[in-house]
N, C-alpha and C. Protein backbone atom coordinates (compact mmCIF):
# COMPACT_ATOMS: atom_id res chain seq x y z
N UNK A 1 49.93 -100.77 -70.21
CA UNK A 1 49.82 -99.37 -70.54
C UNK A 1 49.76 -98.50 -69.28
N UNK A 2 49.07 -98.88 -68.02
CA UNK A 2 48.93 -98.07 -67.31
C UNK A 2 50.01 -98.21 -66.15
N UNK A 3 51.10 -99.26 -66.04
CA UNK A 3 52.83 -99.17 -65.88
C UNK A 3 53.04 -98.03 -66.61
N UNK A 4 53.17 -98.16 -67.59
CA UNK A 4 53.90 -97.37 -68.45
C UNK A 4 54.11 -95.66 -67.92
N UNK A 5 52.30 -95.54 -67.83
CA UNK A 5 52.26 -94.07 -67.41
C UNK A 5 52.20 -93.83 -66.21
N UNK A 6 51.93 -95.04 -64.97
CA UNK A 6 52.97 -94.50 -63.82
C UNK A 6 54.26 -94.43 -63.52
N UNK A 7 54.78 -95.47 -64.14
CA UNK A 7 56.72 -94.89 -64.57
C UNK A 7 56.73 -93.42 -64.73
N UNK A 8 56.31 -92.98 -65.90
CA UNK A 8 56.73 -91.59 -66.53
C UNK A 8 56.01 -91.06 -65.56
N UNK A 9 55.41 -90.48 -64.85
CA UNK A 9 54.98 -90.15 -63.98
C UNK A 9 55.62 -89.94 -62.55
N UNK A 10 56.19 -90.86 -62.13
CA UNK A 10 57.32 -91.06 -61.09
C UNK A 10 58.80 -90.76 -60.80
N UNK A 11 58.85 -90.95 -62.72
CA UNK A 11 60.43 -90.02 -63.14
C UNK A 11 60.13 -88.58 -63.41
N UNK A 12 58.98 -88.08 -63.42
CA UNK A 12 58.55 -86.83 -63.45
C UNK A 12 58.79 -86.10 -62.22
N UNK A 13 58.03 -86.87 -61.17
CA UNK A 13 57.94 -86.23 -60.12
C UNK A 13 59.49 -86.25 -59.46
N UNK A 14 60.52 -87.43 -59.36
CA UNK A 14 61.58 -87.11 -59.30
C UNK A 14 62.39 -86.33 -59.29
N UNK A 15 62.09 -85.88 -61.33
CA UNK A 15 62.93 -84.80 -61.74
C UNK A 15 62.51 -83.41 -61.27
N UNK A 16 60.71 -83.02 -60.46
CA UNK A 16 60.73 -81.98 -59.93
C UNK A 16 61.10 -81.51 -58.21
N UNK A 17 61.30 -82.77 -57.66
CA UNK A 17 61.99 -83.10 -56.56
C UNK A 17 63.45 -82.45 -56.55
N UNK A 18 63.87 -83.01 -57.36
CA UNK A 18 65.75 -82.76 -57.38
C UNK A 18 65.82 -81.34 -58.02
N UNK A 19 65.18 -80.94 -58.82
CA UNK A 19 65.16 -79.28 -59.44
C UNK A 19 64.72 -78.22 -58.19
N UNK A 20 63.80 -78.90 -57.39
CA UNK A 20 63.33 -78.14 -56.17
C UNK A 20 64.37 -77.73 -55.20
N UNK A 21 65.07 -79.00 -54.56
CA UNK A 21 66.21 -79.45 -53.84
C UNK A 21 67.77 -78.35 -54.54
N UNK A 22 67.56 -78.58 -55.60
CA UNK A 22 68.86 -77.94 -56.23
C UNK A 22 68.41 -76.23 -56.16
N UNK A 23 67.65 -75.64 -56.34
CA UNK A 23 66.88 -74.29 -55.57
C UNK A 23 67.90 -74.05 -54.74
N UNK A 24 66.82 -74.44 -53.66
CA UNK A 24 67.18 -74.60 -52.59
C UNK A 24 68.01 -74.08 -52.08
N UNK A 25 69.24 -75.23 -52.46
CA UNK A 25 70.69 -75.42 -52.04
C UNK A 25 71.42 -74.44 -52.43
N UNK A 26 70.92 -74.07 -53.99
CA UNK A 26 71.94 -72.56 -54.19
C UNK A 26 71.54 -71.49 -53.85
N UNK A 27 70.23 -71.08 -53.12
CA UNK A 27 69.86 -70.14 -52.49
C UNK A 27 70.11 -69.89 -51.49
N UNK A 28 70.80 -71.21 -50.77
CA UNK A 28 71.03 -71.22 -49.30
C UNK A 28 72.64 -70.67 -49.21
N UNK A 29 73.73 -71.21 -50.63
CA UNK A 29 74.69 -70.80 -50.56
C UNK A 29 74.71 -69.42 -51.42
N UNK A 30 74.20 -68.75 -51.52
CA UNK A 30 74.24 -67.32 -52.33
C UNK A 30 73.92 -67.00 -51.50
N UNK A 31 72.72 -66.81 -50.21
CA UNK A 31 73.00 -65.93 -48.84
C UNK A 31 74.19 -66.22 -48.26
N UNK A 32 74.91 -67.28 -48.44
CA UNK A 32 76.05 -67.42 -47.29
C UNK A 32 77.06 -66.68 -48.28
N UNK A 33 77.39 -66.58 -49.27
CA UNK A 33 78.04 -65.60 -49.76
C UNK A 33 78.45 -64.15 -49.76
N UNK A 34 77.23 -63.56 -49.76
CA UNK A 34 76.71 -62.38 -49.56
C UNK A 34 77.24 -61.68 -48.12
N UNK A 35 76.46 -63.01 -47.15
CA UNK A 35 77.20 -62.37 -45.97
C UNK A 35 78.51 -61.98 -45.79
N UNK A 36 79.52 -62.95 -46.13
CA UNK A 36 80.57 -63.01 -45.91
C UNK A 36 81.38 -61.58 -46.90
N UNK A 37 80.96 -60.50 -47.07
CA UNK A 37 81.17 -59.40 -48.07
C UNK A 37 81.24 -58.45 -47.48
N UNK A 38 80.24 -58.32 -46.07
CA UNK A 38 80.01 -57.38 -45.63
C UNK A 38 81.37 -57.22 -44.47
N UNK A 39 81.84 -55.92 -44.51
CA UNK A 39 82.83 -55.88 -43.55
C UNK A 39 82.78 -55.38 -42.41
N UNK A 40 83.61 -55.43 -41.61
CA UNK A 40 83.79 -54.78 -40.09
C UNK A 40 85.00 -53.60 -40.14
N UNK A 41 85.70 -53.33 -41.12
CA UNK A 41 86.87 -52.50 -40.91
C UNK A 41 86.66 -51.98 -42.70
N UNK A 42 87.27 -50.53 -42.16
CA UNK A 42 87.39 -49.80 -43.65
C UNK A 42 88.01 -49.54 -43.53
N UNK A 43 89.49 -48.88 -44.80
CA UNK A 43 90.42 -47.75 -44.98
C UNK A 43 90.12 -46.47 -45.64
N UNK A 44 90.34 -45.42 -45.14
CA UNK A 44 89.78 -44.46 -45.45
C UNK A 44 91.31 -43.65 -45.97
N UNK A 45 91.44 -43.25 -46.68
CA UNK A 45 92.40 -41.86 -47.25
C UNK A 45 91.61 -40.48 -47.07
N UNK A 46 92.53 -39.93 -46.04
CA UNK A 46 92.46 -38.48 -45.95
C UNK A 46 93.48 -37.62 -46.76
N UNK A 47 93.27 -36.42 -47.47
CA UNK A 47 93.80 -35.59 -48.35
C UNK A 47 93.78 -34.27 -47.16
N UNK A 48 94.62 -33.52 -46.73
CA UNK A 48 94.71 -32.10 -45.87
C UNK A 48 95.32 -31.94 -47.63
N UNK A 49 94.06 -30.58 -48.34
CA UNK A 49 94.60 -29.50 -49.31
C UNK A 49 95.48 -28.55 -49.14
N UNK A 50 95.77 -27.97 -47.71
CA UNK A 50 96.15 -27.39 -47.49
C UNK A 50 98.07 -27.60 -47.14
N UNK A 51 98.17 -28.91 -46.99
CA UNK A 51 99.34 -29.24 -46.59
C UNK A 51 100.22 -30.72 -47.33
N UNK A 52 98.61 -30.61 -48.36
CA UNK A 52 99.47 -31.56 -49.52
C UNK A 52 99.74 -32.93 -49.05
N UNK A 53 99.16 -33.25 -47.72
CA UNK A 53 99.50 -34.49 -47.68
C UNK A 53 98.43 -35.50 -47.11
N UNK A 54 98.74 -36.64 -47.35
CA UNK A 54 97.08 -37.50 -47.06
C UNK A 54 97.39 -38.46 -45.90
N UNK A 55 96.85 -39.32 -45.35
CA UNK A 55 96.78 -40.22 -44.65
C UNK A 55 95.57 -40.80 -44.76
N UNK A 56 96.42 -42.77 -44.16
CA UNK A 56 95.64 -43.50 -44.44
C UNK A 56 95.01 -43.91 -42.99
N UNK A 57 93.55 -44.15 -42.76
CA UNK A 57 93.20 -44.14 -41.47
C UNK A 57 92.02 -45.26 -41.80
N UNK A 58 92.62 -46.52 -40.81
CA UNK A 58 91.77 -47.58 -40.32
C UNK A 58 90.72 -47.64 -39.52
N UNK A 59 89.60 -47.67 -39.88
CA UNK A 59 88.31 -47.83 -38.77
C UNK A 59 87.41 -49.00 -38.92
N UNK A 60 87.17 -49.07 -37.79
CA UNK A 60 86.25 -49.99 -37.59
C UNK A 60 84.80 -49.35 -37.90
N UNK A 61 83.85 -50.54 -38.60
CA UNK A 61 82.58 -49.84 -38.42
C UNK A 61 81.55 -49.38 -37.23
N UNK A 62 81.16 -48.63 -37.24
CA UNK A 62 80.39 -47.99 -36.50
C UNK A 62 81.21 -47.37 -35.48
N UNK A 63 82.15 -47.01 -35.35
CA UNK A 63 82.78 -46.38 -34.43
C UNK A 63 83.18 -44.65 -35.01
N UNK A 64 83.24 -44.33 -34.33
CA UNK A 64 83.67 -42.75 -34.96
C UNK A 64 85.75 -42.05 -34.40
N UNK A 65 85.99 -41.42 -35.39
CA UNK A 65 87.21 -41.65 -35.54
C UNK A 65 87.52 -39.88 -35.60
N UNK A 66 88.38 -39.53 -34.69
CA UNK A 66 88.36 -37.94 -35.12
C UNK A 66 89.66 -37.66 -35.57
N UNK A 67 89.94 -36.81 -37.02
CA UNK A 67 90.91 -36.84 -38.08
C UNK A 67 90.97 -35.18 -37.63
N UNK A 68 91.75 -34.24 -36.81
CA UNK A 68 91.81 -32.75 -37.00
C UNK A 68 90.37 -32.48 -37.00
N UNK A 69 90.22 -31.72 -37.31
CA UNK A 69 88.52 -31.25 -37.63
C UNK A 69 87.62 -31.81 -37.79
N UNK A 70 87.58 -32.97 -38.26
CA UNK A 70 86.55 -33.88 -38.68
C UNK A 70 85.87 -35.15 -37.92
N UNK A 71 84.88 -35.54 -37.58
CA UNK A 71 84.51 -36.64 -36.96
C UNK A 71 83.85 -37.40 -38.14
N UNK A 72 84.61 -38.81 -38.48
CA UNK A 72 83.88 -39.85 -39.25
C UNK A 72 83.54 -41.14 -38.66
N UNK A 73 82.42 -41.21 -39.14
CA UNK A 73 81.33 -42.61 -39.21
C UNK A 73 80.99 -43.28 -40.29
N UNK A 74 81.71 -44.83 -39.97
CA UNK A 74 81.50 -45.93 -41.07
C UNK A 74 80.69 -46.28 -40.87
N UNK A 75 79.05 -46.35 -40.96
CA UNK A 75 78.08 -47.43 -40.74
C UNK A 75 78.28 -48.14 -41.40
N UNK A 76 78.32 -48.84 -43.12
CA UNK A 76 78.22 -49.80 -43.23
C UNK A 76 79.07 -50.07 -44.37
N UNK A 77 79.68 -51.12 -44.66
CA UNK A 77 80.64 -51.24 -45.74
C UNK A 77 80.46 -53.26 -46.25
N UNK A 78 80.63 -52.41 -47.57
CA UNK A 78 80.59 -53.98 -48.61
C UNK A 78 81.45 -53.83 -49.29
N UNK A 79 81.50 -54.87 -50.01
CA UNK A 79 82.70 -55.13 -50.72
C UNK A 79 82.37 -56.35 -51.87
N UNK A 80 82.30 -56.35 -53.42
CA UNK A 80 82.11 -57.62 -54.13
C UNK A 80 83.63 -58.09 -54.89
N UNK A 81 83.94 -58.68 -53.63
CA UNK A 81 85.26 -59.46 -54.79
C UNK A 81 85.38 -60.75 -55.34
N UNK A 82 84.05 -60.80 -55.24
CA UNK A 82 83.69 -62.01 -57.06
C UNK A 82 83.55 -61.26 -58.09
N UNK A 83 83.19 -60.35 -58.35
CA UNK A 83 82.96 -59.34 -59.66
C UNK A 83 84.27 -59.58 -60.40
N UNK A 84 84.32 -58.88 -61.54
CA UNK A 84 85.78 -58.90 -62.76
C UNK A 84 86.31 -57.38 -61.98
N UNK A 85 85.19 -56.73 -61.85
CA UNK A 85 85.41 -55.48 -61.86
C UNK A 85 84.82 -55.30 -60.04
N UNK A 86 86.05 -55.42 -59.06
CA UNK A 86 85.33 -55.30 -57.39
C UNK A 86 84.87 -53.89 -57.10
N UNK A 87 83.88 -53.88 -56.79
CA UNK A 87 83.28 -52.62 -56.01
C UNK A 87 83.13 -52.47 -54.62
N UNK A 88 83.73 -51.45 -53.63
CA UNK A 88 83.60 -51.39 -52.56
C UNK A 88 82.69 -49.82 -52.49
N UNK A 89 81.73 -50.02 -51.30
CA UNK A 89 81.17 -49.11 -50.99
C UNK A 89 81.14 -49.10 -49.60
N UNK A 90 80.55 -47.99 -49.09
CA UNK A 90 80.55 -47.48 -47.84
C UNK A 90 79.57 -46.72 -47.02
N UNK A 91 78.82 -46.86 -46.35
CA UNK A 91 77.86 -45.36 -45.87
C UNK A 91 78.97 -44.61 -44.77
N UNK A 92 79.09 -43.22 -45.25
CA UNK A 92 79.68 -42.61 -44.18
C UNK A 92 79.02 -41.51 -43.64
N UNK A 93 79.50 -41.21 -42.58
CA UNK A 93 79.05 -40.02 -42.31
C UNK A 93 80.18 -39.02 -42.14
N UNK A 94 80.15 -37.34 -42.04
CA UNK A 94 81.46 -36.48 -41.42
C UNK A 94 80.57 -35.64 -40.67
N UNK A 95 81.09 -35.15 -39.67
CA UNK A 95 80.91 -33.69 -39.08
C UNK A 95 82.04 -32.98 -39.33
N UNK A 96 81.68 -31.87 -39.38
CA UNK A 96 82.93 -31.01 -39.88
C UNK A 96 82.96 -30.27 -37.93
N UNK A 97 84.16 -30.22 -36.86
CA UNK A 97 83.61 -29.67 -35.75
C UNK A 97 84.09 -28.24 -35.50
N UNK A 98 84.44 -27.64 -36.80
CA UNK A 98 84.47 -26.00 -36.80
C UNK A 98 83.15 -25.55 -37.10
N UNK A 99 82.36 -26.02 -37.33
CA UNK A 99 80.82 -25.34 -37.42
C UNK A 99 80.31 -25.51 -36.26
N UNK A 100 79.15 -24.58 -35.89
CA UNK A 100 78.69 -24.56 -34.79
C UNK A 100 77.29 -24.22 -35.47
N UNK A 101 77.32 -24.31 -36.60
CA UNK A 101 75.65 -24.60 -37.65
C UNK A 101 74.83 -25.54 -37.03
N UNK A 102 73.96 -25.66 -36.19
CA UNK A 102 72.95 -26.57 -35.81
C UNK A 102 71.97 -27.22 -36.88
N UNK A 103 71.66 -26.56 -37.84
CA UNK A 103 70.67 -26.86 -39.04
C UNK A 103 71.67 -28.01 -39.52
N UNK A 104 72.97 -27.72 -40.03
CA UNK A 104 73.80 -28.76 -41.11
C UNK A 104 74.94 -29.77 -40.28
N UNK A 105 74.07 -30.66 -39.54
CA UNK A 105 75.14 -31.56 -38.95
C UNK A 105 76.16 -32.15 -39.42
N UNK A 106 75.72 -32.76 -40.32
CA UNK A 106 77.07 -33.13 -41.22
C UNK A 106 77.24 -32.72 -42.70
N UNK A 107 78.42 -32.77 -42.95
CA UNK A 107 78.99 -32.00 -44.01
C UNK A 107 78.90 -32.91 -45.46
N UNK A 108 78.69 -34.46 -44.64
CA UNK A 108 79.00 -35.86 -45.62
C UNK A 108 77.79 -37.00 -44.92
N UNK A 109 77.26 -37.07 -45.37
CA UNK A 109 75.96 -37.99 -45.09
C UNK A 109 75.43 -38.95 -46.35
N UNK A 110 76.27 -40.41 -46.73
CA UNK A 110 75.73 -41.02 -47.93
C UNK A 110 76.80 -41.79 -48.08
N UNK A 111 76.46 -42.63 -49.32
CA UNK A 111 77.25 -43.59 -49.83
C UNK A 111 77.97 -43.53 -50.12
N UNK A 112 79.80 -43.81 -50.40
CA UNK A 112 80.68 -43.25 -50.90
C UNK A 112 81.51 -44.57 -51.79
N UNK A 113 81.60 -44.56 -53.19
CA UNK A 113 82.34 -46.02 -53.79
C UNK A 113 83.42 -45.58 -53.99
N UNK A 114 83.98 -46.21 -53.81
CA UNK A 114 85.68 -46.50 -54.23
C UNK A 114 86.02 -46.29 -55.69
N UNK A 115 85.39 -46.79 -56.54
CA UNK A 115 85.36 -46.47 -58.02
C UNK A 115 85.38 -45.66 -58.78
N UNK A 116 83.69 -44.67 -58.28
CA UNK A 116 83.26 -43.59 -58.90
C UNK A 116 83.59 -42.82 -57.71
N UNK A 117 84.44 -42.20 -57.28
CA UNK A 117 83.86 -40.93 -55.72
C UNK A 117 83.29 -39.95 -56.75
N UNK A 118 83.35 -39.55 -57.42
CA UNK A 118 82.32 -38.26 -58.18
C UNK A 118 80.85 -38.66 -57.94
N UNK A 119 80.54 -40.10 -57.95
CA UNK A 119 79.28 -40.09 -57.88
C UNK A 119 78.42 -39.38 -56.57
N UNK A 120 79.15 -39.92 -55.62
CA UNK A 120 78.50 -38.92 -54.07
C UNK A 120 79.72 -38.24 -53.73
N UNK A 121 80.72 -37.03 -54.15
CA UNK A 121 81.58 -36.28 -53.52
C UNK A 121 81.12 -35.66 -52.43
N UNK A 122 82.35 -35.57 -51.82
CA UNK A 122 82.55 -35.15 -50.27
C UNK A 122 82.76 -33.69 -50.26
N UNK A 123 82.17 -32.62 -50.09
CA UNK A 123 82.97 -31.22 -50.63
C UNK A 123 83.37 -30.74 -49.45
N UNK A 124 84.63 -30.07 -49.01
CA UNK A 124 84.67 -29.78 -48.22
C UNK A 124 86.32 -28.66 -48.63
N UNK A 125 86.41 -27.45 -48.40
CA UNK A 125 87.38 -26.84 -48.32
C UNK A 125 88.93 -27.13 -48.05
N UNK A 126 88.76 -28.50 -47.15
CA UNK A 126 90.26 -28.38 -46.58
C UNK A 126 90.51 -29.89 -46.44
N UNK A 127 89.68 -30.95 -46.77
CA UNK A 127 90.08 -31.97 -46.52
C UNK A 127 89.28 -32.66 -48.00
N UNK A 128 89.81 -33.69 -48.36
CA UNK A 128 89.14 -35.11 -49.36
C UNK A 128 89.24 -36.13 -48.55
N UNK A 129 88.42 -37.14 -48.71
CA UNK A 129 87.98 -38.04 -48.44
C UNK A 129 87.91 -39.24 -49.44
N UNK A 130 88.54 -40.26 -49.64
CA UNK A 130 88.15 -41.57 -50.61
C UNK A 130 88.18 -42.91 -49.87
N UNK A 131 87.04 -43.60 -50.01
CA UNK A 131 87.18 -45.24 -49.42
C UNK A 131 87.96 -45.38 -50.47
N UNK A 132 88.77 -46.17 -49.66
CA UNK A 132 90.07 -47.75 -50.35
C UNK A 132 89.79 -48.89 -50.18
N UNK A 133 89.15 -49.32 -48.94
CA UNK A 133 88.87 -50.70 -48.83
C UNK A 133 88.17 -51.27 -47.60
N UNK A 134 87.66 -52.28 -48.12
CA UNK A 134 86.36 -52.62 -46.67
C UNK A 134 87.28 -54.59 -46.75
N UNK A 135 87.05 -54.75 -45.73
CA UNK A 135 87.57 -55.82 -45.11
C UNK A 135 86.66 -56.47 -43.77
């Protein structure tokens, strides 16, 4: 009898061994996933309203990029293309450099998705702004 219940006992502890282990292991590969999302380069589409025509402009993150009037900053960009439905986002920043407003540095300060842009629009008189893609 008392085989008996150190057997079951031993296949117990086993089975919380290998459930532990298996944790683990997929926690270790769901950070390595994750990382690999985050990008170093964005595409940005510029819209001039005024002249009807857009361009597409490659940046690297964290670097600042001057478009006519505007100075932009990618700090940080993701991207989920395991989803059904991929979402790319972006933190950007703009200065607009026809102001000489000291109070309102930038014109665009926040998150910007590819999906929804209504959710954080960019307002600005003479130019649009939409992320396309983080890489």
């Amino acid at each position: 009898m008392l085989l008996i219940r150190n057997i079951k006992v031993g296949n117990l502890n086993k089975v919380i061994i290998n459930f532990i282990i298996y944790i683990f292991l997929t926690q270790i590969s769901y950070s390595e996933t994750t990382e690999n999302f985050i990008g170093t380069n964005t595409d940005i589409k510029i819209l001039d309203k005024i002249s009807s025509k857009n361009e597409l402009i490659k940046m690297n993150v964290n670097e600042e990029s001057v478009y006519k009037d505007l100075v932009i900053k990618v700090m940080k960009c993701t991207n989920s293309e395991l989803d059904d439905n991929p979402e790319i986002k972006a933190y950007i920043q703009v200065k607009d450099l026809t102001k000489n407003d000291n109070d309102k540095v930038y014109v665009f300060n926040g998150w910007m998705f590819s999906s929804s842009p209504s959710i954080a629009p960019f307002d600005h008189p003479v130019y649009d702004i939409w992320l396309v893609n983080c890489y």
